[in-house]
PDB file of N, CA and C in Angstrom:
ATOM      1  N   UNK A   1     -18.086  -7.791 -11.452  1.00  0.00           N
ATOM      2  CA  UNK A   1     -16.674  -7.487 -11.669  1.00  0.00           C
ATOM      3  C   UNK A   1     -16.163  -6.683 -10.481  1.00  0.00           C
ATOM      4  N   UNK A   2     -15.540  -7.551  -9.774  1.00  0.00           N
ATOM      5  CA  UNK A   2     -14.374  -6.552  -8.344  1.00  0.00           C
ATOM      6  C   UNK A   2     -13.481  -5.614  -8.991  1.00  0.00           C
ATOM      7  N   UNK A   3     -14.041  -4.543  -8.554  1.00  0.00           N
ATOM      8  CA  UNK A   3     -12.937  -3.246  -9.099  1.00  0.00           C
ATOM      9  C   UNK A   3     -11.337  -3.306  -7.625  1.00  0.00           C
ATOM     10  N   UNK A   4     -10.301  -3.131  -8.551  1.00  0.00           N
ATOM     11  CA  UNK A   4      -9.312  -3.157  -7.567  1.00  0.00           C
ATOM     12  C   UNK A   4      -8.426  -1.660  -8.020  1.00  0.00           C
ATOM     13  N   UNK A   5      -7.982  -0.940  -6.457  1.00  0.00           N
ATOM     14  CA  UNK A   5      -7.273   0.293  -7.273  1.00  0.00           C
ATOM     15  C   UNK A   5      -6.071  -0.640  -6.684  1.00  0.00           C
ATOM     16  N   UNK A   6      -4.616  -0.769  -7.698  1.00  0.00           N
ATOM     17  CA  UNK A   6      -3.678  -1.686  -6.653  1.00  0.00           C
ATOM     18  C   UNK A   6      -2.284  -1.219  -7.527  1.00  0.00           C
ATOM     19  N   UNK A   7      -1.281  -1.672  -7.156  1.00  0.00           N
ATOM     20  CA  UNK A   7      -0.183  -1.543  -7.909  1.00  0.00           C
ATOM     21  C   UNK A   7       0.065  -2.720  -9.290  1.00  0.00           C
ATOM     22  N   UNK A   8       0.687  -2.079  -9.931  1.00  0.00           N
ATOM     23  CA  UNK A   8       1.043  -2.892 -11.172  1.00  0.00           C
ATOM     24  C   UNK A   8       2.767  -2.748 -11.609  1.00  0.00           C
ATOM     25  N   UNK A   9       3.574  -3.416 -11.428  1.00  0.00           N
ATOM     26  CA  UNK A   9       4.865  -3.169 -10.981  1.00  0.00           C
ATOM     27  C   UNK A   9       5.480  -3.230 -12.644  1.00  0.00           C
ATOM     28  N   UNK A  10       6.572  -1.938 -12.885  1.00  0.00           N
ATOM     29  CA  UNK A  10       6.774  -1.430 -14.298  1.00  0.00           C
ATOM     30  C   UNK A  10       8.552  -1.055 -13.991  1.00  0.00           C
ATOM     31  N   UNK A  11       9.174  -1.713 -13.096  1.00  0.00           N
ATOM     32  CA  UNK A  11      10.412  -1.713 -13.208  1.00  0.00           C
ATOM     33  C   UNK A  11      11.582  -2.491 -13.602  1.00  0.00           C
ATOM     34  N   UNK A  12      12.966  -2.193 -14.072  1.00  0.00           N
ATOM     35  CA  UNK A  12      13.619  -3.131 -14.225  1.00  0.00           C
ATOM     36  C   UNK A  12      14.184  -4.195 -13.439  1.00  0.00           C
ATOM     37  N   UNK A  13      15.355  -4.801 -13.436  1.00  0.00           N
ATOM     38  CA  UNK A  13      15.294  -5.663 -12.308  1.00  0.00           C
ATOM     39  C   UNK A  13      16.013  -5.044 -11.871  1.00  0.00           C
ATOM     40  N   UNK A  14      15.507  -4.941 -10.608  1.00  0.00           N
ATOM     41  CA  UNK A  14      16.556  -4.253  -9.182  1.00  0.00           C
ATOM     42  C   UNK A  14      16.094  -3.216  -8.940  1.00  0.00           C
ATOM     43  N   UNK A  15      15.297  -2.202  -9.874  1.00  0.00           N
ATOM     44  CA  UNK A  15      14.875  -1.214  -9.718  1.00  0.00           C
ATOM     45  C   UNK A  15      13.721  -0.875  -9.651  1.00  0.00           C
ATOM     46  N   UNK A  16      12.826  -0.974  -8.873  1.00  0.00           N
ATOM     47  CA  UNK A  16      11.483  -1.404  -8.783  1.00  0.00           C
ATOM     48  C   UNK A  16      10.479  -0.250  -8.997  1.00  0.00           C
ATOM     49  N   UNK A  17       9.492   0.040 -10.093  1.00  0.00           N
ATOM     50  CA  UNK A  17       8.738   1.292 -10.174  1.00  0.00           C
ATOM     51  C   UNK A  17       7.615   0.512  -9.991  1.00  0.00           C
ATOM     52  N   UNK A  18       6.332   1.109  -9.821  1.00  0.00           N
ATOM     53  CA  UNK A  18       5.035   1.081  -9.976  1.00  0.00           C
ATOM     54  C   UNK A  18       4.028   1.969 -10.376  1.00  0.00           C
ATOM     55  N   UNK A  19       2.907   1.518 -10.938  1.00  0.00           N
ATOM     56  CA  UNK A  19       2.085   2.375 -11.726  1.00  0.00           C
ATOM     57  C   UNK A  19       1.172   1.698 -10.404  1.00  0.00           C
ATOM     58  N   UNK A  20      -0.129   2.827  -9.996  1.00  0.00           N
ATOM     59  CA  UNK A  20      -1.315   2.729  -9.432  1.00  0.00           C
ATOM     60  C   UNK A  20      -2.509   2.657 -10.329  1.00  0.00           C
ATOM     61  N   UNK A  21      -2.849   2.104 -10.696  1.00  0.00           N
ATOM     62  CA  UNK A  21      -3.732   1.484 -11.720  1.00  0.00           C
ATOM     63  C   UNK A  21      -5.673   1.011 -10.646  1.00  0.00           C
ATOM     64  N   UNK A  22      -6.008   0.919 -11.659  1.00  0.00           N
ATOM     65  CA  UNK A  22      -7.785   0.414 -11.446  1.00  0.00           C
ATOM     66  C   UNK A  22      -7.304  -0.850 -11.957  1.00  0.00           C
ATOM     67  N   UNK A  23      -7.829  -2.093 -11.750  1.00  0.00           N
ATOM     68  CA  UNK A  23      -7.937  -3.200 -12.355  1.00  0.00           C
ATOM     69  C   UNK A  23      -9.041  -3.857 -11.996  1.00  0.00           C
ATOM     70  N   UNK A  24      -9.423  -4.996 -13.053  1.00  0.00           N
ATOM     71  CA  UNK A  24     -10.377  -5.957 -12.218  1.00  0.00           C
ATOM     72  C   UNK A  24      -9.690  -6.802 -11.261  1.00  0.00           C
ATOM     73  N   UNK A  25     -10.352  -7.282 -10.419  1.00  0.00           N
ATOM     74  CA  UNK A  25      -9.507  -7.548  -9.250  1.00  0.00           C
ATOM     75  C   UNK A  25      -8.909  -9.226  -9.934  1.00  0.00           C
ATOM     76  N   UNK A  26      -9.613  -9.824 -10.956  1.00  0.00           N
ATOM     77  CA  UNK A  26      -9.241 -11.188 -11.593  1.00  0.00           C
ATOM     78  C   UNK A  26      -8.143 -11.162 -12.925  1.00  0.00           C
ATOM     79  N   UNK A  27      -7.723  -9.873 -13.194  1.00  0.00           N
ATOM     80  CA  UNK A  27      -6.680  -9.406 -14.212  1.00  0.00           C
ATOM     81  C   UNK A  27      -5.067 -10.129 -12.878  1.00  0.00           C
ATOM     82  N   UNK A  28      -4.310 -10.262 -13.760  1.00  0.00           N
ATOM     83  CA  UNK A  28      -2.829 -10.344 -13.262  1.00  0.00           C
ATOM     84  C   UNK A  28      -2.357  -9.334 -12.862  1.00  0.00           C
ATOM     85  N   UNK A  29      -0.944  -9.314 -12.255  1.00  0.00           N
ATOM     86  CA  UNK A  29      -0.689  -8.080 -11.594  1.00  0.00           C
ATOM     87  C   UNK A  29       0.076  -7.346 -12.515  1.00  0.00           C
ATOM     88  N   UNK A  30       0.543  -7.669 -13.503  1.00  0.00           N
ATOM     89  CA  UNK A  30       1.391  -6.557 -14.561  1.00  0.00           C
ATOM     90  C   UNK A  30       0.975  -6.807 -16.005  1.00  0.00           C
ATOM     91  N   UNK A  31      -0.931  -7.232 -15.934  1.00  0.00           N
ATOM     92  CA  UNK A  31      -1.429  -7.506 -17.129  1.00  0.00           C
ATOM     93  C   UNK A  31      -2.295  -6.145 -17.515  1.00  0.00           C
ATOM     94  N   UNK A  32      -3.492  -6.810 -17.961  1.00  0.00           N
ATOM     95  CA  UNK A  32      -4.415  -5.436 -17.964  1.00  0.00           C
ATOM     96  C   UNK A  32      -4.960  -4.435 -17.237  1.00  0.00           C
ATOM     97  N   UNK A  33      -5.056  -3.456 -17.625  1.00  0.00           N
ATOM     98  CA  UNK A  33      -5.515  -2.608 -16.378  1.00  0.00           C
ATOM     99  C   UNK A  33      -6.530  -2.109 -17.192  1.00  0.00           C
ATOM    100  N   UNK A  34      -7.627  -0.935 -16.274  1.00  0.00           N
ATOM    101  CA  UNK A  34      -8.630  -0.535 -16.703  1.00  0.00           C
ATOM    102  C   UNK A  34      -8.032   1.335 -17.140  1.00  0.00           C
ATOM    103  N   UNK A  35      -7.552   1.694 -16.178  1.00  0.00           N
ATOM    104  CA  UNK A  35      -6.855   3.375 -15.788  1.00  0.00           C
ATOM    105  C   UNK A  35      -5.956   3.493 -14.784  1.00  0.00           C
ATOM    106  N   UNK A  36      -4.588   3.970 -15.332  1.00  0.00           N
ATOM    107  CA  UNK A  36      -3.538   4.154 -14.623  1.00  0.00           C
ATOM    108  C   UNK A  36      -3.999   5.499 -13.488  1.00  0.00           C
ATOM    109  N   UNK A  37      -3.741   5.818 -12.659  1.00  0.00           N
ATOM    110  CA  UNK A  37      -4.132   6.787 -11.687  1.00  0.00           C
ATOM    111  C   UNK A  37      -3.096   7.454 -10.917  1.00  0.00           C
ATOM    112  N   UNK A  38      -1.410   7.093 -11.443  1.00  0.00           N
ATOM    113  CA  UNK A  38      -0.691   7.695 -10.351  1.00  0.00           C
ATOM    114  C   UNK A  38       0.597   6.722 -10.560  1.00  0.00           C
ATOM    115  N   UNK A  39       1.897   6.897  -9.854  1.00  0.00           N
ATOM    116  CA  UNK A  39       2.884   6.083  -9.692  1.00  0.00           C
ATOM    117  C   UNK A  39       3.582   6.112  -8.395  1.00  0.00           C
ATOM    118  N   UNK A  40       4.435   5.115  -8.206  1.00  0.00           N
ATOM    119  CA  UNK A  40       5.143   4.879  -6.723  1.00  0.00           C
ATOM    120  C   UNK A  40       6.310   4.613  -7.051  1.00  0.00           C
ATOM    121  N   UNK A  41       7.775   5.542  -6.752  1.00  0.00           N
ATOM    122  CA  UNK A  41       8.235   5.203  -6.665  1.00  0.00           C
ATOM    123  C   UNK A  41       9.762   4.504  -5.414  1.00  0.00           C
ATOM    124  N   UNK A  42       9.284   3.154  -4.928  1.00  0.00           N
ATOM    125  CA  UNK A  42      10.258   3.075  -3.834  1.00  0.00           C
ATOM    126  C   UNK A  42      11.521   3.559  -3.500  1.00  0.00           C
ATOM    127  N   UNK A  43      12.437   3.873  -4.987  1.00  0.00           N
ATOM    128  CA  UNK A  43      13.961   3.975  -4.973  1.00  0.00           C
ATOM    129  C   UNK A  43      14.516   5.327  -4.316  1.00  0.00           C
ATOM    130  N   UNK A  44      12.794   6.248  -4.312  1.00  0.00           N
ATOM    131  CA  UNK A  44      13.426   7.905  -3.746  1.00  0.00           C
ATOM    132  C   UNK A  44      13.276   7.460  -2.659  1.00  0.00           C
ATOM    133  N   UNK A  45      13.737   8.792  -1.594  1.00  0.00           N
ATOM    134  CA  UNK A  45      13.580   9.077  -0.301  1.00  0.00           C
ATOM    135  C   UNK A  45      11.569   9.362   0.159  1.00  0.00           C
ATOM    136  N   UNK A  46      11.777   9.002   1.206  1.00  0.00           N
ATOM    137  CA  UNK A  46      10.356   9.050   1.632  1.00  0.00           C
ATOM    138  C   UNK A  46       9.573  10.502   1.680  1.00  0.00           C
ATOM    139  N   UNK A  47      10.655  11.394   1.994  1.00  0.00           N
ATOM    140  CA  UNK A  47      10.022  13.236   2.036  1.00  0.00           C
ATOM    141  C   UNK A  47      10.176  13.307   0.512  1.00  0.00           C
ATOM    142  N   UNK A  48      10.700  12.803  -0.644  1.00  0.00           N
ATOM    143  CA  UNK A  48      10.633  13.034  -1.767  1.00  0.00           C
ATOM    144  C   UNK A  48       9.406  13.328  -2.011  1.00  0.00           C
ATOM    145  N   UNK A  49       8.962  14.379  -3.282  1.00  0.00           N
ATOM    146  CA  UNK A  49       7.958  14.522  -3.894  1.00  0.00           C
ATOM    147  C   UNK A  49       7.360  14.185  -4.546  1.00  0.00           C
ATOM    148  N   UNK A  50       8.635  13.240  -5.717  1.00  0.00           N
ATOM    149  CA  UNK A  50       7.664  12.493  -6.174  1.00  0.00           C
ATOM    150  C   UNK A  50       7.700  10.895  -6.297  1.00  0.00           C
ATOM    151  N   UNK A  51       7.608  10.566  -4.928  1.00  0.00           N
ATOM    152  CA  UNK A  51       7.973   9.180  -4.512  1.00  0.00           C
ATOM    153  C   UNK A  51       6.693   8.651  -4.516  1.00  0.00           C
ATOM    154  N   UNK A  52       5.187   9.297  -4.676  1.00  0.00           N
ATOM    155  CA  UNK A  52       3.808   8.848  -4.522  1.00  0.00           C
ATOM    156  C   UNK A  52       3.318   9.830  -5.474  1.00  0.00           C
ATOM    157  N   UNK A  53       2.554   9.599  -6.684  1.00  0.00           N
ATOM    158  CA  UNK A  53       1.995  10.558  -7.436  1.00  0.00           C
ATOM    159  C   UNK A  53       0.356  10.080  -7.755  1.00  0.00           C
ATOM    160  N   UNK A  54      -0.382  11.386  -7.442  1.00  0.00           N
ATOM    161  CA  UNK A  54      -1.792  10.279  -7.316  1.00  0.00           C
ATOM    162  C   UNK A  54      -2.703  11.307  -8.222  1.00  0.00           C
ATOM    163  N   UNK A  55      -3.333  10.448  -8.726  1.00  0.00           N
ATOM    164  CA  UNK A  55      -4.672  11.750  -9.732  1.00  0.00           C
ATOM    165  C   UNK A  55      -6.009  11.740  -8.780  1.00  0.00           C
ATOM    166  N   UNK A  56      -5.924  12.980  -7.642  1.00  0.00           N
ATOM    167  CA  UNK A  56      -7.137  12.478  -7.305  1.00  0.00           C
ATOM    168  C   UNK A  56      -8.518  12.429  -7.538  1.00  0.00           C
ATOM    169  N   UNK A  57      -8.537  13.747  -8.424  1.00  0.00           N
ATOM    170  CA  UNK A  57      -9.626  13.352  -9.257  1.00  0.00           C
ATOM    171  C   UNK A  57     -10.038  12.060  -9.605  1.00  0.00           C
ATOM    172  N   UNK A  58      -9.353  11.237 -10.127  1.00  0.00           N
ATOM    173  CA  UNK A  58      -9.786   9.947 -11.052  1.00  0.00           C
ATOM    174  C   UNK A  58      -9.867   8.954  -9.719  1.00  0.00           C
ATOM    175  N   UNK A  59      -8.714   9.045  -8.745  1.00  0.00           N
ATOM    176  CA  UNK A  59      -8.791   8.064  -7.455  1.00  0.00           C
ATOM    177  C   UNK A  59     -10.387   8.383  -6.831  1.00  0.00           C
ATOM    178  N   UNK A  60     -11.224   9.504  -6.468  1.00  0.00           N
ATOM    179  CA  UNK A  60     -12.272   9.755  -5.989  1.00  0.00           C
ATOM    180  C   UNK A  60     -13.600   9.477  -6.919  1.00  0.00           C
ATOM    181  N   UNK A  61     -13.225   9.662  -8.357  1.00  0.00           N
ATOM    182  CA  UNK A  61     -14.649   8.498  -9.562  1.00  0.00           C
ATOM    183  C   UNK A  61     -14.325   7.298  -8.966  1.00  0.00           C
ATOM    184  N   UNK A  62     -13.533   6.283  -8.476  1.00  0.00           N
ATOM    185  CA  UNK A  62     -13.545   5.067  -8.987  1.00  0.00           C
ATOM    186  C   UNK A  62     -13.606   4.775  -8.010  1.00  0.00           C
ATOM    187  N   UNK A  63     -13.423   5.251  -6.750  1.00  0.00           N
ATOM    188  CA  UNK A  63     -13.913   4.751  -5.394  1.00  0.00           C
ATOM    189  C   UNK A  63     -15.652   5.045  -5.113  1.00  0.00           C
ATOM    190  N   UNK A  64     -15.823   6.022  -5.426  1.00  0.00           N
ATOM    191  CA  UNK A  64     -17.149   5.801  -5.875  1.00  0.00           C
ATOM    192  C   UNK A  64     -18.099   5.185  -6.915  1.00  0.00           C
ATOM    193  N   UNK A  65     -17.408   4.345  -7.897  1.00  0.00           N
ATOM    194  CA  UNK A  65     -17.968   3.774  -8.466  1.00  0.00           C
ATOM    195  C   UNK A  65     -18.012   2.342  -7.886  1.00  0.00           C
ATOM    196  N   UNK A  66     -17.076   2.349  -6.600  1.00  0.00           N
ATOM    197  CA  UNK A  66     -16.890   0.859  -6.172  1.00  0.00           C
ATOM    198  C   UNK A  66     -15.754   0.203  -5.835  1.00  0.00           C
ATOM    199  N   UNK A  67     -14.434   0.790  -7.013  1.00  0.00           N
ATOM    200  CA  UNK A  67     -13.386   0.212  -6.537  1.00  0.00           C
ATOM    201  C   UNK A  67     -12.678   0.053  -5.321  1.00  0.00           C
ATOM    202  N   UNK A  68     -12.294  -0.647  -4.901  1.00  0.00           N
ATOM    203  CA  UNK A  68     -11.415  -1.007  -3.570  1.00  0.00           C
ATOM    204  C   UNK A  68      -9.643  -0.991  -3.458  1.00  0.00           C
ATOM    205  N   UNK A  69      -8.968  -0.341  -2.720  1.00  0.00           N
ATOM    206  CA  UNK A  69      -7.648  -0.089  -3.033  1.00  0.00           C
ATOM    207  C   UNK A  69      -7.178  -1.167  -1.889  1.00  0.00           C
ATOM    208  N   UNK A  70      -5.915  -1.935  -2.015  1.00  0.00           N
ATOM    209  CA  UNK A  70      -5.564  -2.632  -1.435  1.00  0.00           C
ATOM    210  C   UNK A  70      -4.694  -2.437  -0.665  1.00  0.00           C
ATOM    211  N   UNK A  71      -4.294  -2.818   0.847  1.00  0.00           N
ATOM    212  CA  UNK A  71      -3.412  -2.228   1.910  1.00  0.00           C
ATOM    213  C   UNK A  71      -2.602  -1.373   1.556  1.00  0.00           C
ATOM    214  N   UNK A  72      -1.487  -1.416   0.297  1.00  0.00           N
ATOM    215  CA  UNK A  72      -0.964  -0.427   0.535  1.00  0.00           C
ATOM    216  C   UNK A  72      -1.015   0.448  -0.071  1.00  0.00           C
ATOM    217  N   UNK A  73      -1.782   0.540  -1.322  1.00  0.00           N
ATOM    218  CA  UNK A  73      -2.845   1.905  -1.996  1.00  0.00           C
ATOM    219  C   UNK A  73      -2.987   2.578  -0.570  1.00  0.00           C
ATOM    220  N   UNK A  74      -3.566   1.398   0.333  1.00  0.00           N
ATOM    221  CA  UNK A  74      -4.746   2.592   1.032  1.00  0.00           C
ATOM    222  C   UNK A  74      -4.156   3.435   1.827  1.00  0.00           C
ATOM    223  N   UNK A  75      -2.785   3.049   2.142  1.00  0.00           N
ATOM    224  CA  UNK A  75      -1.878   3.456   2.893  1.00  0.00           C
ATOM    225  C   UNK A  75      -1.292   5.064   1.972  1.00  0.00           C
ATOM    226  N   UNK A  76      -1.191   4.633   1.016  1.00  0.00           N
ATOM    227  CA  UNK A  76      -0.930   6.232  -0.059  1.00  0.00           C
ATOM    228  C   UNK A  76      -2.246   6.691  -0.022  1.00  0.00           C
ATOM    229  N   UNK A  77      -2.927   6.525  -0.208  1.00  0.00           N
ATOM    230  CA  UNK A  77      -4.427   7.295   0.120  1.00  0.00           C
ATOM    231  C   UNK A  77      -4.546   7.935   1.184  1.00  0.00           C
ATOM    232  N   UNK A  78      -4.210   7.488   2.564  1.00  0.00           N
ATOM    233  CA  UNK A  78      -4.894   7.626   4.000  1.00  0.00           C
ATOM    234  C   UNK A  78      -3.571   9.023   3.939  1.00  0.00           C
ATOM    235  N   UNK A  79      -2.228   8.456   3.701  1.00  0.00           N
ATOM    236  CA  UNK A  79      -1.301  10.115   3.788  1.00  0.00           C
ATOM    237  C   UNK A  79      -1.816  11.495   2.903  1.00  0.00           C
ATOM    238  N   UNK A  80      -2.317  10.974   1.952  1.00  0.00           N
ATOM    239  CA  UNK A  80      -2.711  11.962   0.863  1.00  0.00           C
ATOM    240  C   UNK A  80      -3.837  12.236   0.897  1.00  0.00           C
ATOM    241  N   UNK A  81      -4.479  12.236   2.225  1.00  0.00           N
ATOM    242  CA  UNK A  81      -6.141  12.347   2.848  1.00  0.00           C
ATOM    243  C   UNK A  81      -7.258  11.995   1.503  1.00  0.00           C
ATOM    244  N   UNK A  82      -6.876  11.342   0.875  1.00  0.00           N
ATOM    245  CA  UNK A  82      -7.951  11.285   0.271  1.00  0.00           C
ATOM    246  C   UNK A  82      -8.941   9.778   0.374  1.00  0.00           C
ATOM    247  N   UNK A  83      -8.440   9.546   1.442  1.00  0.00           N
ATOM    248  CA  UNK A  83      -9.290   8.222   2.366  1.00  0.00           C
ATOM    249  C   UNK A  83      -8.738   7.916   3.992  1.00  0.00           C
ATOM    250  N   UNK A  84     -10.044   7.684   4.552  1.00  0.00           N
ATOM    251  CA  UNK A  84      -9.268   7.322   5.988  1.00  0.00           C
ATOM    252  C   UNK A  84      -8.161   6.679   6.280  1.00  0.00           C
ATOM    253  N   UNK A  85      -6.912   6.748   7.219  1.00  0.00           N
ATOM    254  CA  UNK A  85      -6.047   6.188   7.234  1.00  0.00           C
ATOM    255  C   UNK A  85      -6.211   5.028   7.689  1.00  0.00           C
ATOM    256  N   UNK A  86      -6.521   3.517   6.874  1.00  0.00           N
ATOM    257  CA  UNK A  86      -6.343   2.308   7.714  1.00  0.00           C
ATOM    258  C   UNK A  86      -5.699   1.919   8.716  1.00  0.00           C
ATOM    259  N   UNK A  87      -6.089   1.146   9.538  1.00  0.00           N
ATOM    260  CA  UNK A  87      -5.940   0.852  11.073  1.00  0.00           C
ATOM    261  C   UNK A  87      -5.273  -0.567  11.007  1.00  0.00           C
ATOM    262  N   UNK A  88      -4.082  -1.158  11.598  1.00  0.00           N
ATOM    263  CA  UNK A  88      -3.746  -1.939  11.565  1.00  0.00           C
ATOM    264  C   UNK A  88      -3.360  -2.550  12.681  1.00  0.00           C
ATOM    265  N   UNK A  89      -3.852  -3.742  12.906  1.00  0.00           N
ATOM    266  CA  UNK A  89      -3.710  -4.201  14.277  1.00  0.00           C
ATOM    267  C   UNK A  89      -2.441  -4.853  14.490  1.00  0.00           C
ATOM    268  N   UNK A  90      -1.963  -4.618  15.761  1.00  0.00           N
ATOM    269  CA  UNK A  90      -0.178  -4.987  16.843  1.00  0.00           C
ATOM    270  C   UNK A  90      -0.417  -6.381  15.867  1.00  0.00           C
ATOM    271  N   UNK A  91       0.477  -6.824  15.809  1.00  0.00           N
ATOM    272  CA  UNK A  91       0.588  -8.115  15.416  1.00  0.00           C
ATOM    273  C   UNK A  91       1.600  -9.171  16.262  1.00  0.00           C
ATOM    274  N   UNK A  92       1.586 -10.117  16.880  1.00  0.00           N
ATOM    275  CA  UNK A  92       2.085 -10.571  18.304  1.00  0.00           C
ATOM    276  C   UNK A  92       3.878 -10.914  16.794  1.00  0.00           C
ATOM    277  N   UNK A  93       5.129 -10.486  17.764  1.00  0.00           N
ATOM    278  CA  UNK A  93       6.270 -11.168  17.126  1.00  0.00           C
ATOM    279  C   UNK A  93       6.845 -12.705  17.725  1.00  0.00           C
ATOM    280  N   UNK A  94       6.856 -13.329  16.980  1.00  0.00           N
ATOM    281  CA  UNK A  94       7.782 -14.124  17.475  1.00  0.00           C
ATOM    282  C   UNK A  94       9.161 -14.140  17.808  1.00  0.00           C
ATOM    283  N   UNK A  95       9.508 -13.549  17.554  1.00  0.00           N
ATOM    284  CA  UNK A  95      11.231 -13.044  18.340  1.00  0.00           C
ATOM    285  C   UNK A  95      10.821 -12.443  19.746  1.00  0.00           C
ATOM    286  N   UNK A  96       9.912 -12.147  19.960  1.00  0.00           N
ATOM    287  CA  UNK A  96      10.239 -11.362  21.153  1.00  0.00           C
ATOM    288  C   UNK A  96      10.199 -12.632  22.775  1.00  0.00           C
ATOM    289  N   UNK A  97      11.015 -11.974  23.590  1.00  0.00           N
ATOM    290  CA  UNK A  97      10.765 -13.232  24.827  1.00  0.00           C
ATOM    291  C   UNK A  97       9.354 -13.681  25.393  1.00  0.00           C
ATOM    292  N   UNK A  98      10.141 -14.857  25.690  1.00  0.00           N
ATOM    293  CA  UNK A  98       8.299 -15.273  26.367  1.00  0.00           C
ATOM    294  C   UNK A  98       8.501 -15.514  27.889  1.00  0.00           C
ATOM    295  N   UNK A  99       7.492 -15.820  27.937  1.00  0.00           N
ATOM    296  CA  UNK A  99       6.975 -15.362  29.348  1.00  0.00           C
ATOM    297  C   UNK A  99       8.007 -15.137  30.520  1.00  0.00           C
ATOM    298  N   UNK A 100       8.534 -16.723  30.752  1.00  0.00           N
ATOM    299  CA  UNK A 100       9.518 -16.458  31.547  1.00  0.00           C
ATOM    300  C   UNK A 100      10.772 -15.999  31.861  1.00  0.00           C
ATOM    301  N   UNK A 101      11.382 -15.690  30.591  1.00  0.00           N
ATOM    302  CA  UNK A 101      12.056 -14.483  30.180  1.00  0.00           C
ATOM    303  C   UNK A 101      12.074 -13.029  30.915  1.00  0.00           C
ATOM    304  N   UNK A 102      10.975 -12.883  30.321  1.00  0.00           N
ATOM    305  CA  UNK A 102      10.713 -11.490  30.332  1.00  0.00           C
ATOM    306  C   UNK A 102      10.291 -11.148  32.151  1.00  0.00           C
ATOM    307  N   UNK A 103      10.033 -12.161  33.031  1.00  0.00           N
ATOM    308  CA  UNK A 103       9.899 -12.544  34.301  1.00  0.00           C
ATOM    309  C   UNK A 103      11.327 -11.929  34.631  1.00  0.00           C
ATOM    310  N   UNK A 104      12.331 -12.982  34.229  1.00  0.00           N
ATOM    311  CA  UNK A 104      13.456 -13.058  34.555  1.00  0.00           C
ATOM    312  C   UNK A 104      13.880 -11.514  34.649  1.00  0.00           C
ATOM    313  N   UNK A 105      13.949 -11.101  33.536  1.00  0.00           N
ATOM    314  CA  UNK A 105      14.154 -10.008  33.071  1.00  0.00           C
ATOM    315  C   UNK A 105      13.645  -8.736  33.849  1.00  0.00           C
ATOM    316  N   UNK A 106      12.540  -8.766  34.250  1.00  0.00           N
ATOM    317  CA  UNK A 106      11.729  -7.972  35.528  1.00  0.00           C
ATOM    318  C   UNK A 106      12.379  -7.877  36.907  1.00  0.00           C
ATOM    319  N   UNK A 107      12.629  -9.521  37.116  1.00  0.00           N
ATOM    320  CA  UNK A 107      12.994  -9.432  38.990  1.00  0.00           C
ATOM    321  C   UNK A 107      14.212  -9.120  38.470  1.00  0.00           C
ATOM    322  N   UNK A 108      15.279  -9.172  37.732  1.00  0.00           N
ATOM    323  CA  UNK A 108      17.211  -9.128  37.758  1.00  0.00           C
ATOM    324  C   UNK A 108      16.895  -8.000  37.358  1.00  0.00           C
ATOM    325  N   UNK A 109      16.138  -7.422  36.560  1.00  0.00           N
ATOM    326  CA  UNK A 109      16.629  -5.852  36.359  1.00  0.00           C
ATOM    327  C   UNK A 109      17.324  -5.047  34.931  1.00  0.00           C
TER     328      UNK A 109
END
C-alpha cells in the first residue's frame, strides 16, 4: 500500500479549500483518506497565517512510516522546514525567442 501525504480538495465552487490528508496513494482525490494533517487555504494572502496549517507532529509519524508527499505538499513542507526544500529543474518555455531572434536581438541592441 503507497502511502500518499497530498491534498484532498473541500471547497465550494469558486472557492477552493483543501485538507492535507495521508491517503493511499490508489484512494480518489476527495474520497477516503487515512488522517487529515493540516489545511491550505489558496483564497488568503500568501504572508497570511493561516493560509498553510500543518500538524507536524503527525506530518513527521507518517513520513517515517513511509508516506510520500506530493510536489506541492512538499513544497508546504520544505517552507515549514519540516522537509528539504525540493529542487526543481528550469524548464525550457516555449514563448520565449529562438535562436535567431535572440541573435537579432544581440547585434541591434
Amino acid at each position: 500500500m503507497g502511502l500518499k501525504i497530498r491534498l484532498a480538495r473541500a471547497g465550494a465552487k469558486k472557492r477552493p479549500y483543501y485538507h492535507i490528508v495521508v491517503a493511499d496513494s490508489r484512494s480518489p482525490r476527495d474520497g477516503r483518506f487515512i488522517e487529515k494533517l493540516g489545511s491550505y487555504n489558496p483564497m488568503l494572502p500568501s504572508d497570511h497565517a493561516d493560509r498553510v496549517r500543518l500538524s507536524a507532529e503527525r506530518i513527521t509519524y507518517w513520513k517515517s512510516v513511509g508516506a510520500l508527499p506530493t510536489e506541492r505538499v512538499a513544497k508546504f513542507l520544505g517552507h515549514a522546514g519540516l522537509a528539504p526544500m525540493p529542487v526543481y529543474n528550469e524548464q525550457p518555455k516555449q514563448s520565449a525567442p529562438k535562436k535567431k531572434a535572440q541573435e537579432r536581438a544581440a547585434a541591434g541592441g
